[in-house]
C-alpha atoms as a PDB file:
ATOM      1  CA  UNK A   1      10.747 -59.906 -29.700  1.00  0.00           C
ATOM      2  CA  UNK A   2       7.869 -62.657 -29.442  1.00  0.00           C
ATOM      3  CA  UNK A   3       5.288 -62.621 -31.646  1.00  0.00           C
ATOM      4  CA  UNK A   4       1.633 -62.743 -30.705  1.00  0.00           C
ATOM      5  CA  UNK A   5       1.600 -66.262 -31.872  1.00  0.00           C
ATOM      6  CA  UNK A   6       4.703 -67.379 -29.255  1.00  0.00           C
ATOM      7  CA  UNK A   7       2.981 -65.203 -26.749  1.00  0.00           C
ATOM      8  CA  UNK A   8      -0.465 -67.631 -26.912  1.00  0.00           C
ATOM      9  CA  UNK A   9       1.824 -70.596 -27.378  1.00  0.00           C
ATOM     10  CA  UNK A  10       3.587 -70.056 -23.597  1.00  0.00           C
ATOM     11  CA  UNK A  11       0.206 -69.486 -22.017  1.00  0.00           C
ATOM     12  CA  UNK A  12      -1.207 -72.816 -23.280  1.00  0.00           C
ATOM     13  CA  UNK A  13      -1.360 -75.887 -21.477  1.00  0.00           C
ATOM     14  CA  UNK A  14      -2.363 -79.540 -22.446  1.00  0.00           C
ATOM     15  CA  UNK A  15      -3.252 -81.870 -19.819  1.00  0.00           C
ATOM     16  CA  UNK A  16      -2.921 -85.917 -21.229  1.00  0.00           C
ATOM     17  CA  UNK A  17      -1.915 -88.501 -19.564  1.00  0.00           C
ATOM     18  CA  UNK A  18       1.153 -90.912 -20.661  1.00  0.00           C
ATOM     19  CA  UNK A  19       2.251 -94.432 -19.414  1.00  0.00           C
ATOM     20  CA  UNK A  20      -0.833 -94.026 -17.441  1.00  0.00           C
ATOM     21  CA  UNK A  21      -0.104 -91.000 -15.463  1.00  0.00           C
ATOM     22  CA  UNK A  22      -1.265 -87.575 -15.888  1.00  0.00           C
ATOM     23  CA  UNK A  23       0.931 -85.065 -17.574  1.00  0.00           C
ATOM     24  CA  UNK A  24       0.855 -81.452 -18.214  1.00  0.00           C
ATOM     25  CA  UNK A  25       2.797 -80.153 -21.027  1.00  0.00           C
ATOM     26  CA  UNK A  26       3.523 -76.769 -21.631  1.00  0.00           C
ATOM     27  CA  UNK A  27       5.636 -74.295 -23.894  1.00  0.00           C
ATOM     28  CA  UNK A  28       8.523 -75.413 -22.355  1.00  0.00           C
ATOM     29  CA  UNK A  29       8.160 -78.710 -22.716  1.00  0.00           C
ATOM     30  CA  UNK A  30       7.066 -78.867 -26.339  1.00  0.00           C
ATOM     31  CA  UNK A  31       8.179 -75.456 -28.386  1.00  0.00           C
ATOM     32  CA  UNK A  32      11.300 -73.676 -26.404  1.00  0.00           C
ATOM     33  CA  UNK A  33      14.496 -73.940 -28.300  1.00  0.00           C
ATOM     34  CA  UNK A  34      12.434 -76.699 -30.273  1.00  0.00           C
ATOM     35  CA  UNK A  35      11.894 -77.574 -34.509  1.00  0.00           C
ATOM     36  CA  UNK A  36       8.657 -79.318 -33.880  1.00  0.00           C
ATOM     37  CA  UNK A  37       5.775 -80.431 -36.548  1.00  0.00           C
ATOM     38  CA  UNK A  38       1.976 -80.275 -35.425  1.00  0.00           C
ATOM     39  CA  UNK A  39      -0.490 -81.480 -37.285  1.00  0.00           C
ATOM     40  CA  UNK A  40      -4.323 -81.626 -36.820  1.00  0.00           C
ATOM     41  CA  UNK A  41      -6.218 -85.145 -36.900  1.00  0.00           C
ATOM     42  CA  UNK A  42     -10.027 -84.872 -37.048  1.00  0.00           C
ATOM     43  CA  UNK A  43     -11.987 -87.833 -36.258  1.00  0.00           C
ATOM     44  CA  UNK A  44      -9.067 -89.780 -35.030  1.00  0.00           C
ATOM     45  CA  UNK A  45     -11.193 -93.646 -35.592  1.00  0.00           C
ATOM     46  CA  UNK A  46     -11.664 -93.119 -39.092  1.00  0.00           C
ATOM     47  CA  UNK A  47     -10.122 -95.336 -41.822  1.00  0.00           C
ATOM     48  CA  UNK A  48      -8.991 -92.166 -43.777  1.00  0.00           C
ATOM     49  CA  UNK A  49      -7.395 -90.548 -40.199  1.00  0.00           C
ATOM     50  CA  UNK A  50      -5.623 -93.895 -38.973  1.00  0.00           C
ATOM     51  CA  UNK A  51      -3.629 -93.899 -42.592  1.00  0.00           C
ATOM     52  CA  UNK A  52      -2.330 -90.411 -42.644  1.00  0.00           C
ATOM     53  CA  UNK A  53      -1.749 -90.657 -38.729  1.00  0.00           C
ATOM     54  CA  UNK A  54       0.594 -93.807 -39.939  1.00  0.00           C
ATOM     55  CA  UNK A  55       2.411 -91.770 -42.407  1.00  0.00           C
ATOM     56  CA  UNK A  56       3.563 -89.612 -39.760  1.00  0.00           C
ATOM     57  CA  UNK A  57       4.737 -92.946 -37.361  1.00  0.00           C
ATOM     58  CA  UNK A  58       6.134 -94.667 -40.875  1.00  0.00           C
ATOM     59  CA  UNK A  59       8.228 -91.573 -41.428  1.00  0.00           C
ATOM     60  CA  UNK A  60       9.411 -90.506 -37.670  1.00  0.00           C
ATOM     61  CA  UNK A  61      12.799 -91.154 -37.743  1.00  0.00           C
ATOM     62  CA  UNK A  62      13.102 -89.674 -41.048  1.00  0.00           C
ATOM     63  CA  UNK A  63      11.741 -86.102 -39.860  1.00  0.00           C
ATOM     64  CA  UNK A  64      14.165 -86.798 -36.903  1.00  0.00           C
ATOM     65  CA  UNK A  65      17.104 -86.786 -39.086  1.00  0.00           C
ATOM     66  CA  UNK A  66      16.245 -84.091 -40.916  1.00  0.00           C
ATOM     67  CA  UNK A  67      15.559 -81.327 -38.329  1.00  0.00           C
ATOM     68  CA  UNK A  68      12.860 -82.050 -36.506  1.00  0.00           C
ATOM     69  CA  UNK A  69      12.960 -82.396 -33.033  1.00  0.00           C
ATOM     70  CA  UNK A  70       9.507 -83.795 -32.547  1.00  0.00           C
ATOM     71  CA  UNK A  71       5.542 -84.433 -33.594  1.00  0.00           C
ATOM     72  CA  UNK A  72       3.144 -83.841 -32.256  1.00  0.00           C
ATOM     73  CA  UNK A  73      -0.576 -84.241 -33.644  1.00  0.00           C
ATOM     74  CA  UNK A  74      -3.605 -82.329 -32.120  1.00  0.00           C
ATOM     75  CA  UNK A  75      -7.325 -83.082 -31.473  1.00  0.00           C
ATOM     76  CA  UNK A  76      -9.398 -80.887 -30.565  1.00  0.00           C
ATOM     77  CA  UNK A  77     -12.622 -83.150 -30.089  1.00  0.00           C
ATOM     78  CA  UNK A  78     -10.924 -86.484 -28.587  1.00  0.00           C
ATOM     79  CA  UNK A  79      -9.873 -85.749 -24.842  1.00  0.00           C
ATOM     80  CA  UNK A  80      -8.007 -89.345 -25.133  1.00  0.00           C
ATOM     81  CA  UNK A  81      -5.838 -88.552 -28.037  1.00  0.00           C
ATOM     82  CA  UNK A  82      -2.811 -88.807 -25.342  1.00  0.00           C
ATOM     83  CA  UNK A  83      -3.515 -92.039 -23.839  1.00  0.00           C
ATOM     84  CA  UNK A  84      -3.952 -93.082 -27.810  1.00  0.00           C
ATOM     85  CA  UNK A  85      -1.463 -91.869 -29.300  1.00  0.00           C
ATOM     86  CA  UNK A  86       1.373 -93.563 -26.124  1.00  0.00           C
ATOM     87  CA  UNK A  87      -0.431 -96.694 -26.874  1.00  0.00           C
ATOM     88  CA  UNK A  88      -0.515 -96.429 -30.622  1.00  0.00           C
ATOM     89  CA  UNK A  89       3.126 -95.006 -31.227  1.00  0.00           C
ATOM     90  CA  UNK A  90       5.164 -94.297 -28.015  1.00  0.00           C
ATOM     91  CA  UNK A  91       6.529 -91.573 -30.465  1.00  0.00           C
ATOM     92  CA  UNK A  92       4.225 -89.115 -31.362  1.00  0.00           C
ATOM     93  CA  UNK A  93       2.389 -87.123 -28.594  1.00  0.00           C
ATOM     94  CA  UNK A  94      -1.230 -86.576 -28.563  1.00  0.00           C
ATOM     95  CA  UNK A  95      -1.990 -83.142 -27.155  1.00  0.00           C
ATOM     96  CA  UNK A  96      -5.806 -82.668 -26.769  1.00  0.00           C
ATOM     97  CA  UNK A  97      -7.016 -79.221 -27.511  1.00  0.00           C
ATOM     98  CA  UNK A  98     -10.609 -79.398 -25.668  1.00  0.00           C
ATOM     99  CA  UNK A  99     -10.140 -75.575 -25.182  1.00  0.00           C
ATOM    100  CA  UNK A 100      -9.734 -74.685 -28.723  1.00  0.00           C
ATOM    101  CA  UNK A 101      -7.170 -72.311 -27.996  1.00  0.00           C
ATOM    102  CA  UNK A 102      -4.388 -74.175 -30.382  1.00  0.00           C
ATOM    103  CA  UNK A 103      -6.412 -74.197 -33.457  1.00  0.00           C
ATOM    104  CA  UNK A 104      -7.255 -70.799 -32.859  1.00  0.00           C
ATOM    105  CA  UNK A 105      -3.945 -69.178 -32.182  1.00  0.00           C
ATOM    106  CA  UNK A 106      -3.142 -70.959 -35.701  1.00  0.00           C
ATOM    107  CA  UNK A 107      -6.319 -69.471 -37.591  1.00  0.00           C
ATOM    108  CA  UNK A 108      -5.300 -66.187 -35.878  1.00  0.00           C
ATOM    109  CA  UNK A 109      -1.691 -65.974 -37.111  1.00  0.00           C
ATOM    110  CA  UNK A 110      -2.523 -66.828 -40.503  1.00  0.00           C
ATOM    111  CA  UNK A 111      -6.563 -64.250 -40.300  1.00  0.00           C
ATOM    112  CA  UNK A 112      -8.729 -67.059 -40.550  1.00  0.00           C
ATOM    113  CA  UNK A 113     -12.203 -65.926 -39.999  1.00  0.00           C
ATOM    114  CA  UNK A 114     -13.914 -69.222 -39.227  1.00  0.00           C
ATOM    115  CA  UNK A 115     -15.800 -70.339 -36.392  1.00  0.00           C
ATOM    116  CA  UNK A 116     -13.261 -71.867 -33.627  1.00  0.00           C
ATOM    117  CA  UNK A 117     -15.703 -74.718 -33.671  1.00  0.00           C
ATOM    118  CA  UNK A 118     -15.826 -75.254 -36.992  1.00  0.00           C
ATOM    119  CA  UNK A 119     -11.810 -75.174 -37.561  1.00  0.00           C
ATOM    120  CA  UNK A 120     -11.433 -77.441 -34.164  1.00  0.00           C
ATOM    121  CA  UNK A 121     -13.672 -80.025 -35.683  1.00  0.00           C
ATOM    122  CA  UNK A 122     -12.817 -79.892 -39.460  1.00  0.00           C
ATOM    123  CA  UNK A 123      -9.735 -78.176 -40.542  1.00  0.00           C
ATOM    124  CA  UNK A 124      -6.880 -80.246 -41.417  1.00  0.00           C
ATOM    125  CA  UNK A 125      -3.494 -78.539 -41.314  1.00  0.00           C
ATOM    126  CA  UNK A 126       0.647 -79.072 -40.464  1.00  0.00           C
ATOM    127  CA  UNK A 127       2.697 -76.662 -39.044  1.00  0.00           C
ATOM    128  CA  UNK A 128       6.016 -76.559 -38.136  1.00  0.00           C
ATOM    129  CA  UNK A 129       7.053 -74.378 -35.309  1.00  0.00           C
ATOM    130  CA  UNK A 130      10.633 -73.154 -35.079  1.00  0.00           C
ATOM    131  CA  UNK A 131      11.477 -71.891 -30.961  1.00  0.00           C
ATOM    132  CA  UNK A 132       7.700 -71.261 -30.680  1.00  0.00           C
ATOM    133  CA  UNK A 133       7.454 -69.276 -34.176  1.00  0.00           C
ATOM    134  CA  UNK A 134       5.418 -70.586 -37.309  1.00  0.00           C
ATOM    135  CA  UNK A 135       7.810 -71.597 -39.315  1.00  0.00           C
ATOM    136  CA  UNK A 136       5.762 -73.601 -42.425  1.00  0.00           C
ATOM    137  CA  UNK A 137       2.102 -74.071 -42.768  1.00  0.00           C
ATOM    138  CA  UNK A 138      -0.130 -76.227 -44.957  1.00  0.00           C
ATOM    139  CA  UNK A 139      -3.661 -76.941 -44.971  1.00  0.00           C
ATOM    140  CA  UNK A 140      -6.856 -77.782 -46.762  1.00  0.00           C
ATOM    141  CA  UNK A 141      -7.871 -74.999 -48.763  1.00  0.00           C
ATOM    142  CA  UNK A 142     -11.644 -73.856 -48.107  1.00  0.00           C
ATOM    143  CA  UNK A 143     -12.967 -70.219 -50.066  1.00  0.00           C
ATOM    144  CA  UNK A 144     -13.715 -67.081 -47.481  1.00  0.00           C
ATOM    145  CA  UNK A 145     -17.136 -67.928 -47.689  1.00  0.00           C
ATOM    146  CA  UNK A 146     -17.669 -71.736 -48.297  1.00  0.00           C
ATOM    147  CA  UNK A 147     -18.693 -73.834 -44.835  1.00  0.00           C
ATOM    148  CA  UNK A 148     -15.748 -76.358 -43.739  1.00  0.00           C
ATOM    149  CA  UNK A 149     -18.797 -79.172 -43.214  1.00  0.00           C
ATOM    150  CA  UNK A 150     -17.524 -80.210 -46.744  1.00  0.00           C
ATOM    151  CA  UNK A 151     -14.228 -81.457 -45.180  1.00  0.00           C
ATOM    152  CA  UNK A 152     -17.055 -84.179 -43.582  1.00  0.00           C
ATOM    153  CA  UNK A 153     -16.153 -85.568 -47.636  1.00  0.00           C
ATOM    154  CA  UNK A 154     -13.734 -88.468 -46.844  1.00  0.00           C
ATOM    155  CA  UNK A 155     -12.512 -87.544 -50.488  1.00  0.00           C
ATOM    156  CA  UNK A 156     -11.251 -84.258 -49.385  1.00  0.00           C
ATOM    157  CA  UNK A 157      -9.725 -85.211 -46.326  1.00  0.00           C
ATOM    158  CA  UNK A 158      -5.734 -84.578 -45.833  1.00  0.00           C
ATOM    159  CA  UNK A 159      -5.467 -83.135 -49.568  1.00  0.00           C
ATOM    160  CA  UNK A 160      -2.468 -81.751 -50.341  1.00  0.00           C
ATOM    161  CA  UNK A 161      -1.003 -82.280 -46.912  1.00  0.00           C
ATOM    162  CA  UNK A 162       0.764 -84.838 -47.533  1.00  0.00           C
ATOM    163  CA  UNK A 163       4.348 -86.125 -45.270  1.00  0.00           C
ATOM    164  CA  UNK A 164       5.803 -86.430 -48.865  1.00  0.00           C
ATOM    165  CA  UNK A 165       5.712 -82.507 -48.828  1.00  0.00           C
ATOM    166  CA  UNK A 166       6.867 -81.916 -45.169  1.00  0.00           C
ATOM    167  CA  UNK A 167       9.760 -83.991 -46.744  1.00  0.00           C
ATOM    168  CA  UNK A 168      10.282 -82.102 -49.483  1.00  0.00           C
ATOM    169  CA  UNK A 169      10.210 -78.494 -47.589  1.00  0.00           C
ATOM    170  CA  UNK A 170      12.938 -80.104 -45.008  1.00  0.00           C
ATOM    171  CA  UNK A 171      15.229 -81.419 -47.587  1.00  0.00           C
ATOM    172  CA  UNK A 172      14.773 -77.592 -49.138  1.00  0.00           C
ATOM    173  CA  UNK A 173      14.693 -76.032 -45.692  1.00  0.00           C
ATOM    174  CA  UNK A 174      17.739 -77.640 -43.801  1.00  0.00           C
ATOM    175  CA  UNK A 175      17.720 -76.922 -40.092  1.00  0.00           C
END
């Protein structure tokens, strides 16, 4: 049976463009049958962004030998995180998530009562999804009732969501 979660995941869509055409991925294409990481990128020109997007590329084939079948990172404010992320890497997809609808199908599965706007534009998080089910999650920590503008903090940016504990939960959580 499909959870709610799978059942948003197969009606999304995220139009990019790579190697200079546009492309439309889909559940298919990125979850079905698929041990994928996602993880969220805020700001994507920032000092602080460009070195934890480089742990991921640093560390690629290693998630590839250990289970994963492929990255993907997600931007929710940057409709050319695609085109970026083919130039930058060639390896990790950009998927933009203009809609929203990503980050909130994440904040849904796990009751996140934050504003959609506020979690698109702040939250940091990594999840891997197992055949289009949740399988791990991290993220930045915020209290019920604090506002995520703190995560505008550099300092608090990408805590505790590190690749060095992606690493650790595959070498725990064999494929």
């Amino acid at each position: 049976m499909n959870s709610l979660f799978q059942q948003t995941l197969k009606k999304l869509t995220f139009k990019t463009f790579y190697h200079n055409r546009p492309e439309i991925f889909d559940y298919d294409n990125l979850f079905c049958g698929r041990r994928v990481i996602v993880f969220s990128i805020t700001q994507i020109r920032t000092i602080c962004s460009a070195r934890y997007l480089q742990s991921y590329i640093d560390n690629y084939d290693y998630f590839l030998k250990n289970g994963i079948d492929d990255i993907y990172v997600v931007d929710s404010s940057d409709r050319l995180i695609g085109p970026y992320m083919d130039k930058k890497t060639g390896t990790i997809k950009g998927l933009p998530d203009g809609d929203m609808k990503f980050v909130e199908a994440v904040a849904k599965h796990y009751a996140y009562q934050k504003s959609t706007i506020d979690l698109a534009r702040f939250w940091q998080y990594v999840i891997i999804i197992n055949d289009g089910e949740p399988e791990k999650f991290w993220h930045n920590p915020f209290k019920e009732n604090s506002q995520l503008v703190i995560l505008k903090n550099y300092e608090y940016r990408y805590r505790k969501l590190s690749v060095d504990n992606i690493k650790q939960y595959l070498v725990d959580t064999p494929k």
